[in-house]
C-alpha atoms as a PDB file:
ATOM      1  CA  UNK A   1      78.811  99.476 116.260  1.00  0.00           C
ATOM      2  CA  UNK A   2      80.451 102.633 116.117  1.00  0.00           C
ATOM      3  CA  UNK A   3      83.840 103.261 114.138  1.00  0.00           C
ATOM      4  CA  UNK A   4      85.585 106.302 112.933  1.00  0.00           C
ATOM      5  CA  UNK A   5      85.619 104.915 109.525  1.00  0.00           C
ATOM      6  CA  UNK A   6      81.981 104.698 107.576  1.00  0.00           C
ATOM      7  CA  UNK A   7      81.607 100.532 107.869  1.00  0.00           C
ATOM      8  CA  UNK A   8      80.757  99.217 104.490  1.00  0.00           C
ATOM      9  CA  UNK A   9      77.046  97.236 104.064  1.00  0.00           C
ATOM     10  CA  UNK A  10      78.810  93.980 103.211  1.00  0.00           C
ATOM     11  CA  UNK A  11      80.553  93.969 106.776  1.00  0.00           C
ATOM     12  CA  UNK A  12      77.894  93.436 109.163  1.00  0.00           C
ATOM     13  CA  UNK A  13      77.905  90.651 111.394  1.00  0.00           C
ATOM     14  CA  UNK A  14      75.286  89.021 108.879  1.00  0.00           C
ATOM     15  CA  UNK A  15      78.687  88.428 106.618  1.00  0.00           C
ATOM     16  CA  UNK A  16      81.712  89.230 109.049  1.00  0.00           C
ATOM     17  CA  UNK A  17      84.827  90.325 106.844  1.00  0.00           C
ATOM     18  CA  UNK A  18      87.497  91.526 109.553  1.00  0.00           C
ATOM     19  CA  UNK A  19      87.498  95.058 108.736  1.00  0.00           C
ATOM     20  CA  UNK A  20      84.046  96.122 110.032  1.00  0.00           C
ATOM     21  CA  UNK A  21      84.795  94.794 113.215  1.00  0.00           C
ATOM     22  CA  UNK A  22      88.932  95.390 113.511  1.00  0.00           C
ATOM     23  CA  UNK A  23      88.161  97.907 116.085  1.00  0.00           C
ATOM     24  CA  UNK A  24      84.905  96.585 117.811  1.00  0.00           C
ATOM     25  CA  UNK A  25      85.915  95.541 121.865  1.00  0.00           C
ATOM     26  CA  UNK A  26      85.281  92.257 121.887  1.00  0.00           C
ATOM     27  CA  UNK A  27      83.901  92.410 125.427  1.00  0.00           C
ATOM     28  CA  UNK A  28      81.007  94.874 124.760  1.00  0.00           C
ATOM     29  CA  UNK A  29      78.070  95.006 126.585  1.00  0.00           C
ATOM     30  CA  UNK A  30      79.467  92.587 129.117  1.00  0.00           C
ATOM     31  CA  UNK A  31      79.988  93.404 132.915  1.00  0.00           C
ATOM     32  CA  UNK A  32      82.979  93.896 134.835  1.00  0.00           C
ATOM     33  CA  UNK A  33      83.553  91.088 136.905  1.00  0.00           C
ATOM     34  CA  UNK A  34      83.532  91.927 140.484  1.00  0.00           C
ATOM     35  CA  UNK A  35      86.992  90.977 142.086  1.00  0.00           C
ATOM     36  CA  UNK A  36      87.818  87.311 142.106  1.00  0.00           C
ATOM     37  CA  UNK A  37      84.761  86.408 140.375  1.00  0.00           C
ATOM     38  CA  UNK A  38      85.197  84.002 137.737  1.00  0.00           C
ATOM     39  CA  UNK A  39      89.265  84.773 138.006  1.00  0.00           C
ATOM     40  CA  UNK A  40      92.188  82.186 139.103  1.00  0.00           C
ATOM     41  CA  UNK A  41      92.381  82.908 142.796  1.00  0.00           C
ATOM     42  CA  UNK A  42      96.339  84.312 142.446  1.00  0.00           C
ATOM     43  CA  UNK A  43      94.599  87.079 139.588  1.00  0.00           C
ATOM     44  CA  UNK A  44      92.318  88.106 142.253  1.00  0.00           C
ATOM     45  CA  UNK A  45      94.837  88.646 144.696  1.00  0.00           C
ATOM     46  CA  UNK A  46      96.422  91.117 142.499  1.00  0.00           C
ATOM     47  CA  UNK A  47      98.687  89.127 139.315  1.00  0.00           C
ATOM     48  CA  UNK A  48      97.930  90.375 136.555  1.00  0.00           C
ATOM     49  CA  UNK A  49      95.774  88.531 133.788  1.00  0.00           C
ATOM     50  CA  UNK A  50      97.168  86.206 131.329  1.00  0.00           C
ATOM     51  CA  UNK A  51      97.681  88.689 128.720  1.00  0.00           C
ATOM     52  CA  UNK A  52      96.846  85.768 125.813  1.00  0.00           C
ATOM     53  CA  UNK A  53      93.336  84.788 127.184  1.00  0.00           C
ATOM     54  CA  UNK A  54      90.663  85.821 124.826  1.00  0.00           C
ATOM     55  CA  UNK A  55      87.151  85.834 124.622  1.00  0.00           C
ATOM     56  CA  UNK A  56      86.192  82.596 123.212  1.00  0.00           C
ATOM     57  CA  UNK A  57      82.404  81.794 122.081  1.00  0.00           C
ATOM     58  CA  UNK A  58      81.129  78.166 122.604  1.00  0.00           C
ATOM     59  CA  UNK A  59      79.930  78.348 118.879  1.00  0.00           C
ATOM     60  CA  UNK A  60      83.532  78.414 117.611  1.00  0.00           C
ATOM     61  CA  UNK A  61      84.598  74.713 118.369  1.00  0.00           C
ATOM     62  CA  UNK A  62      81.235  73.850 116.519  1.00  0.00           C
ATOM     63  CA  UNK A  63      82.306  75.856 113.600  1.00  0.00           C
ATOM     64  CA  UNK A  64      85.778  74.555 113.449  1.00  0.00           C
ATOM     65  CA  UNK A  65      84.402  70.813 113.400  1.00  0.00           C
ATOM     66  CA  UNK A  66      81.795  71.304 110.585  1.00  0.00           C
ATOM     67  CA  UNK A  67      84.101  73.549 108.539  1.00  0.00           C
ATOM     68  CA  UNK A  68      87.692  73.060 109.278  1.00  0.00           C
ATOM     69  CA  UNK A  69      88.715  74.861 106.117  1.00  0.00           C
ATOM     70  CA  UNK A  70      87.276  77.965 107.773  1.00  0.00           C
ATOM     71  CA  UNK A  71      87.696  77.824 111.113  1.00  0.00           C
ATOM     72  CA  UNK A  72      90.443  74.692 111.643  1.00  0.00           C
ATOM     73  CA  UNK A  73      93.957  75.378 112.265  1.00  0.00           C
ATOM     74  CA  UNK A  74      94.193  78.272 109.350  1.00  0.00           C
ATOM     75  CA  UNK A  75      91.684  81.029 109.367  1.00  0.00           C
ATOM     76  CA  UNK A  76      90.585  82.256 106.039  1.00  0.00           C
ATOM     77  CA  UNK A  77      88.460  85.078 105.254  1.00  0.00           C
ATOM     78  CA  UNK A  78      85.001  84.222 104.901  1.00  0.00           C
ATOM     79  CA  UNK A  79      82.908  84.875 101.868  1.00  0.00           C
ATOM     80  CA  UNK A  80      80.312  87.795 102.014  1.00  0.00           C
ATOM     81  CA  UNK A  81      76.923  85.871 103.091  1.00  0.00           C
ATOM     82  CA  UNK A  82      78.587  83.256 105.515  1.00  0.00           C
ATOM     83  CA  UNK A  83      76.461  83.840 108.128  1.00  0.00           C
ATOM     84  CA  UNK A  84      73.336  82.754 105.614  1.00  0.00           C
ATOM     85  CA  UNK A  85      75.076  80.265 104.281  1.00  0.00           C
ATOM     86  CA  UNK A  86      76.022  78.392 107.531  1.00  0.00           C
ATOM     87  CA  UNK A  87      72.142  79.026 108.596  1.00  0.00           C
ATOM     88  CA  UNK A  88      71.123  77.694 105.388  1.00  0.00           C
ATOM     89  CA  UNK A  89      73.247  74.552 105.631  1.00  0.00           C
ATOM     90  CA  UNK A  90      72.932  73.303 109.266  1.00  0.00           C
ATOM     91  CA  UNK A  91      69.521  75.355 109.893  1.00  0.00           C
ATOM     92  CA  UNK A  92      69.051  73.042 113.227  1.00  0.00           C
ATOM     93  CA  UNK A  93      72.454  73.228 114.466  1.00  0.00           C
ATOM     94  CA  UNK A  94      72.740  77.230 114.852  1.00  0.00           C
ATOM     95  CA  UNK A  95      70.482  79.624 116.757  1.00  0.00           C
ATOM     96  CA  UNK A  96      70.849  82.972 114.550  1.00  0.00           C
ATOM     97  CA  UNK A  97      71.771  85.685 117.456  1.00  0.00           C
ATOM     98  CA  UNK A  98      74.445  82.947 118.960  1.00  0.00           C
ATOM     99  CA  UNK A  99      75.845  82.551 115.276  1.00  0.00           C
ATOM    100  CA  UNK A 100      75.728  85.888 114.812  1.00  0.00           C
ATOM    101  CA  UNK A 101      78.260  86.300 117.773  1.00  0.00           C
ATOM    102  CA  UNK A 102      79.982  83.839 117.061  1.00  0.00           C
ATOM    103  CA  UNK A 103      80.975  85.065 113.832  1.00  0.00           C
ATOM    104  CA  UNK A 104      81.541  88.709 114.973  1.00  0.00           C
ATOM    105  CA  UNK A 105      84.383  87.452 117.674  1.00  0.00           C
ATOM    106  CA  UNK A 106      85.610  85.327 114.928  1.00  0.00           C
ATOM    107  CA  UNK A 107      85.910  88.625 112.606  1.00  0.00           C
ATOM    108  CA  UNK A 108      87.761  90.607 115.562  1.00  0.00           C
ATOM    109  CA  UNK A 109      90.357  87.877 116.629  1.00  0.00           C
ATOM    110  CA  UNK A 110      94.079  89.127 115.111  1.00  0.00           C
ATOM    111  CA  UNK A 111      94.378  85.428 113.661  1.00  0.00           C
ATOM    112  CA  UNK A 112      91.776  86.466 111.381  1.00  0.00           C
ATOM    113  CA  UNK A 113      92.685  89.911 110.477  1.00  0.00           C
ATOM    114  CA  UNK A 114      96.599  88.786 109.692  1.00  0.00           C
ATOM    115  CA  UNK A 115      94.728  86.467 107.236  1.00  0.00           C
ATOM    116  CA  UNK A 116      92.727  89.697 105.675  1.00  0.00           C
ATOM    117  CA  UNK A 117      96.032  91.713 105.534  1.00  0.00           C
ATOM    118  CA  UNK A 118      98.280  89.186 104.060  1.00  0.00           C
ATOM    119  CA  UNK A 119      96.065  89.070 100.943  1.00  0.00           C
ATOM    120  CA  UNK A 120      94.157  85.785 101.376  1.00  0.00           C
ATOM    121  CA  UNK A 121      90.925  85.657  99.414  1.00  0.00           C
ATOM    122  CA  UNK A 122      87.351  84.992 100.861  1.00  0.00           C
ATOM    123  CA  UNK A 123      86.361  81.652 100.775  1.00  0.00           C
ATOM    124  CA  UNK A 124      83.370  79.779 101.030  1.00  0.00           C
ATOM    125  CA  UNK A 125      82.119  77.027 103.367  1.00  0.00           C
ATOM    126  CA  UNK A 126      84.185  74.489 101.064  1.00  0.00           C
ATOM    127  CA  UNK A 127      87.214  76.335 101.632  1.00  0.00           C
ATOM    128  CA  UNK A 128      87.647  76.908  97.820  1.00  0.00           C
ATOM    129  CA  UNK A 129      88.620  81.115  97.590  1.00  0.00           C
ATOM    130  CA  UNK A 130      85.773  83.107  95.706  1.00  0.00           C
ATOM    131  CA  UNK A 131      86.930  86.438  95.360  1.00  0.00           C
ATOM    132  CA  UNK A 132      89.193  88.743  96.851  1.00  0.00           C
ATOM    133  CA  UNK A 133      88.906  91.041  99.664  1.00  0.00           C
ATOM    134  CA  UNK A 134      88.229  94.522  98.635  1.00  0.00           C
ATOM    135  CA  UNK A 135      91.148  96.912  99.231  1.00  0.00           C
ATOM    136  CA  UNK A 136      89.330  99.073 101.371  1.00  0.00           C
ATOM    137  CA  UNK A 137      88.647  95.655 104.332  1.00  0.00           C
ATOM    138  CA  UNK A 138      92.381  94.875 103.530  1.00  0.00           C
ATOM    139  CA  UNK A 139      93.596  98.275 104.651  1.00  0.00           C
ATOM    140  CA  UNK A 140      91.562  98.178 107.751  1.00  0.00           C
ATOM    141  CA  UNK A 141      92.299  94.776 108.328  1.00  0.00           C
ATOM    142  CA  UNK A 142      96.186  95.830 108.447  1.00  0.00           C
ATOM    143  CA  UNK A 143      95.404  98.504 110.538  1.00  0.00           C
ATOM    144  CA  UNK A 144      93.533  96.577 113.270  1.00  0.00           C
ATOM    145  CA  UNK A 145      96.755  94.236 113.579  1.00  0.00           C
ATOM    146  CA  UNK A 146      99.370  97.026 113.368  1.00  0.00           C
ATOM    147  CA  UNK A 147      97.527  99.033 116.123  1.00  0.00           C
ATOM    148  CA  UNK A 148      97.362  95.747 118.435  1.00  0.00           C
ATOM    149  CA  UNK A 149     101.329  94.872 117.949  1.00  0.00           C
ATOM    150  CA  UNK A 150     102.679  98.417 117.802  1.00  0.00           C
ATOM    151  CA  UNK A 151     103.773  99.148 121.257  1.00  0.00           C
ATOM    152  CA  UNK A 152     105.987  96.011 120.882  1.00  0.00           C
ATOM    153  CA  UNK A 153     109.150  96.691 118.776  1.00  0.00           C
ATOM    154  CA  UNK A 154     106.996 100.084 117.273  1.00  0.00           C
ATOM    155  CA  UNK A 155     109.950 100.003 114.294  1.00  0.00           C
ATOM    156  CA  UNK A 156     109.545  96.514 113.334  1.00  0.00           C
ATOM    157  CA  UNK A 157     106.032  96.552 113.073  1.00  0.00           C
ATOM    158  CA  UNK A 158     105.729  99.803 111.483  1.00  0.00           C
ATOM    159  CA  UNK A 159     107.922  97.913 108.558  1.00  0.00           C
ATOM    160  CA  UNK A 160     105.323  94.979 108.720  1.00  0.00           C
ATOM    161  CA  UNK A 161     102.567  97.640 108.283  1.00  0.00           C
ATOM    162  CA  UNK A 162     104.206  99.738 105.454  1.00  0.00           C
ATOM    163  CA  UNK A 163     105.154  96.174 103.484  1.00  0.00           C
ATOM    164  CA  UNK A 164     101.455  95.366 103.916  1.00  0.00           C
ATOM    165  CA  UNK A 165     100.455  98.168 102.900  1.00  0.00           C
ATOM    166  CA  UNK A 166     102.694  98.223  99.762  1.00  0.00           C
ATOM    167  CA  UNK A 167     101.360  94.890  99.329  1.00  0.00           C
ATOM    168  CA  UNK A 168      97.586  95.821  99.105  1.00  0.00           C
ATOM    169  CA  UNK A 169      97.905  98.460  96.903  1.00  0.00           C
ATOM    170  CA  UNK A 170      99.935  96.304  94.261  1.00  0.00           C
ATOM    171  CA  UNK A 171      97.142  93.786  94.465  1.00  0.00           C
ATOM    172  CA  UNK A 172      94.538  96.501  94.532  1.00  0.00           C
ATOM    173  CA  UNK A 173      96.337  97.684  90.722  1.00  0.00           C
ATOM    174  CA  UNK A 174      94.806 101.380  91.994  1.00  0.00           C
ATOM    175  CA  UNK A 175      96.997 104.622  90.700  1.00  0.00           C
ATOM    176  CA  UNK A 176      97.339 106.555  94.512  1.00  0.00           C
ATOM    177  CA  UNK A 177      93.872 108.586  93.709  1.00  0.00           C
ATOM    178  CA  UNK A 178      91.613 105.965  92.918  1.00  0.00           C
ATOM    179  CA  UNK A 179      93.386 104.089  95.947  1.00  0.00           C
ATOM    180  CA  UNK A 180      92.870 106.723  98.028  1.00  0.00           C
ATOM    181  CA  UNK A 181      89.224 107.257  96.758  1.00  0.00           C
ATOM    182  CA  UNK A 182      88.774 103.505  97.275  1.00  0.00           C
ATOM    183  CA  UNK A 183      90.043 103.299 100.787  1.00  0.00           C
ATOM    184  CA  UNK A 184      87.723 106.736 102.258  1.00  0.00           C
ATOM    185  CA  UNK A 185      89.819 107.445 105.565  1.00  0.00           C
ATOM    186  CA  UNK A 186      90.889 110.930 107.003  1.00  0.00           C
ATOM    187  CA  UNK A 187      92.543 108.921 110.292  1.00  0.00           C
ATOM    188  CA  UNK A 188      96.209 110.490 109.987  1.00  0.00           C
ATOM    189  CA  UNK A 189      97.813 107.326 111.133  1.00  0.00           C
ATOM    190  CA  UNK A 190      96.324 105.218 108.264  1.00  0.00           C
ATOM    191  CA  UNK A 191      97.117 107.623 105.874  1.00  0.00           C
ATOM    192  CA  UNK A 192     101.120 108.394 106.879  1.00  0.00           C
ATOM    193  CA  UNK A 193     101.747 104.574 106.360  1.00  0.00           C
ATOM    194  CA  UNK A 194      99.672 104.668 103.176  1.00  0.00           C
ATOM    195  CA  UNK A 195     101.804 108.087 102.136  1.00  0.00           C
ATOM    196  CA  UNK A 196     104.970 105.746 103.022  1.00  0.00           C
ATOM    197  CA  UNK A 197     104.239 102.004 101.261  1.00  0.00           C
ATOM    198  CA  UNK A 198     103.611 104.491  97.867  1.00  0.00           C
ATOM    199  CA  UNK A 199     107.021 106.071  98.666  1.00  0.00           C
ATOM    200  CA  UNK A 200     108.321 102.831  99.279  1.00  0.00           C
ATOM    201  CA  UNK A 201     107.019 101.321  95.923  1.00  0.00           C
ATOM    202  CA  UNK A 202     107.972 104.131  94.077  1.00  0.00           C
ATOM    203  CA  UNK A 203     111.682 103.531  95.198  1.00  0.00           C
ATOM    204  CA  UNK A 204     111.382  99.586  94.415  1.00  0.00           C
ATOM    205  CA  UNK A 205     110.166 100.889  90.779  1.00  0.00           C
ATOM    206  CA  UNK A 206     113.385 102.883  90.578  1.00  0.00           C
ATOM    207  CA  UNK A 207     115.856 100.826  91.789  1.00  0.00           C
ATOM    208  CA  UNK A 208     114.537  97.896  89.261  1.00  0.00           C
ATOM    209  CA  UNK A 209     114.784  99.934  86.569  1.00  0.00           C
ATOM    210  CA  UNK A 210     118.116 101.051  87.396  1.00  0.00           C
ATOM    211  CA  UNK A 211     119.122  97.056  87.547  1.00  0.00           C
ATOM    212  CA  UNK A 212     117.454  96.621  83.888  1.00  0.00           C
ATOM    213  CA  UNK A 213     119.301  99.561  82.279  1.00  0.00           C
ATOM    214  CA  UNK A 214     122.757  98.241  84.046  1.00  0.00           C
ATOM    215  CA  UNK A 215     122.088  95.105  82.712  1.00  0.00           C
ATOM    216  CA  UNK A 216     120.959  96.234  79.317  1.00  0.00           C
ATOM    217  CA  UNK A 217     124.382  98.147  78.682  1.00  0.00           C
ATOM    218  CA  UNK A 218     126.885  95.257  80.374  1.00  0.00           C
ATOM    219  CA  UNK A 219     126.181  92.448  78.082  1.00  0.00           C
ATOM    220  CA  UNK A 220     126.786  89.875  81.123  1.00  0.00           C
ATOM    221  CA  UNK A 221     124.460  86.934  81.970  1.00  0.00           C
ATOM    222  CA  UNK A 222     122.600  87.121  84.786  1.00  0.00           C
ATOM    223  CA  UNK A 223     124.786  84.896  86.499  1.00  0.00           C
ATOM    224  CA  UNK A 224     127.609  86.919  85.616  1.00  0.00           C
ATOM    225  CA  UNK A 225     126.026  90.744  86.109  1.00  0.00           C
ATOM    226  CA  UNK A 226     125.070  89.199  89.334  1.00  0.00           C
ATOM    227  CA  UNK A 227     128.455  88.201  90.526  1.00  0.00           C
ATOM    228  CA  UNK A 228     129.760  91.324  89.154  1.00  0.00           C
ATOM    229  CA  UNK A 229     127.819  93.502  91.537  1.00  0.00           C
ATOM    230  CA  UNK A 230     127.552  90.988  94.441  1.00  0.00           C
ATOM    231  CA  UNK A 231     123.873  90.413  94.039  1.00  0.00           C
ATOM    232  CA  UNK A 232     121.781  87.284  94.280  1.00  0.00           C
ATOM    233  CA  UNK A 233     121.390  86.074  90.525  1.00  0.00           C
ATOM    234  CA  UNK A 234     117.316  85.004  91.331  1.00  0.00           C
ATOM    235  CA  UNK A 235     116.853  88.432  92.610  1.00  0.00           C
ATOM    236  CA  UNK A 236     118.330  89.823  89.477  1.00  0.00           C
ATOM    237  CA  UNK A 237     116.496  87.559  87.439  1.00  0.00           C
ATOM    238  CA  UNK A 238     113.263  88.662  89.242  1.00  0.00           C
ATOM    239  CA  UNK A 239     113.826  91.914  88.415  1.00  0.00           C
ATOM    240  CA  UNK A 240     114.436  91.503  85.286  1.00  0.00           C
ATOM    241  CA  UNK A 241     110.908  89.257  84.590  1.00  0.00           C
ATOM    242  CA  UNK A 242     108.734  91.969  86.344  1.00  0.00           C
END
């Protein structure tokens, strides 16, 4: 697999973790189909194809039935070692290179990448969380989804990238260089929205601050300081607790 960002060990399909495969076509090394074979007979006449088909590997609906928590109706990011694991568990029900597959589509489908780049943690087979994902998978993760969705409403998901973002590198509790350091990406896009969710932090900091000292020097409640400037008192009150 080729990618313009190094792909860390831990990401290989022997332990899928979204971000080594966000940008992996999830139809390589298969052929064109010639036209109308295996299509609807109005696609080969010209329609277009159903834009929400998707690969979808035999394996999956095995994996969803022995571990719902994983692959049921929520998707959750799968411990480093799954692959093993799985083997290790049902060793007769699983041939390796069809696992192996399996797994990897699983990895590149945006269900599982939104749940890398809202912050889930990596679970095990169980479903019980085991550690969280590293920044670095979290970042790519975010940018796998925002590059899929951006040509629809490009503002709106710009915002849902920058929040992200802003998001992951709270959790991360990285100062900007040892973010930066951690993350190890020269692609301009990644890094403009990365320059922006620290701008955009940095201007949550301020404003909250500004709220604390205004309420320091009124000597209202927060019910009252909150009425007083027309602002939500749990928002104030949140502010205040941070």
């Amino acid at each position: 697999m080729t990618t313009a960002t190094p792909t860390p060990a831990a990401e290989t399909p022997t332990a899928p973790a979204a971000a080594a495969d966000a940008q992996r076509p999830s139809s390589r090394g298969r052929r064109p189909p010639r036209p109308g074979q295996g299509q609807p007979q109005a696609q080969a006449k010209g329609q277009r194809p159903n834009p929400a088909a998707r690969p979808h590997h035999p394996l999956l609906d095995q994996l969803a039935t022995h571990f719902p928590a994983l692959f049921g109706a929520r998707f959750r990011p799968l411990k480093v070692g799954t692959y093993d694991d799985i083997l290790a568990r049902h060793p007769q029900a699983y041939e390796a290179e069809a696992l192996k597959a399996a797994l990897g589509e699983h990895a590149r489908s945006t269900r599982y990448l939104e749940a890398v780049a809202n912050g889930d943690a990596r679970h095990d087979l169980d479903g019980q969380p085991v550690e969280p994902v590293a920044p670095e998978h979290r970042l790519h993760a975010i940018m796998a989804v925002y590059r899929r969705r951006q040509a629809r409403a490009p503002e709106a998901q710009r915002q849902w990238a920058v929040d992200r973002v802003a998001a992951a590198i709270t959790a991360s509790g990285l100062e900007r260089a040892d973010y930066l350091e951690r993350i190890r990406t020269q692609d301009p896009q990644t890094l403009a929205l990365v320059d922006e969710a620290f701008e955009a932090l940095r201007e949550r900091t301020a404003k909250r601050e500004a709220l604390r000292r205004a309420y320091a020097a009124s000597g209202k409640s927060p019910a009252e300081f909150a009425a007083m400037y027309g602002l939500d008192e749990k928002t104030v009150k949140q502010a205040l607790a941070d």
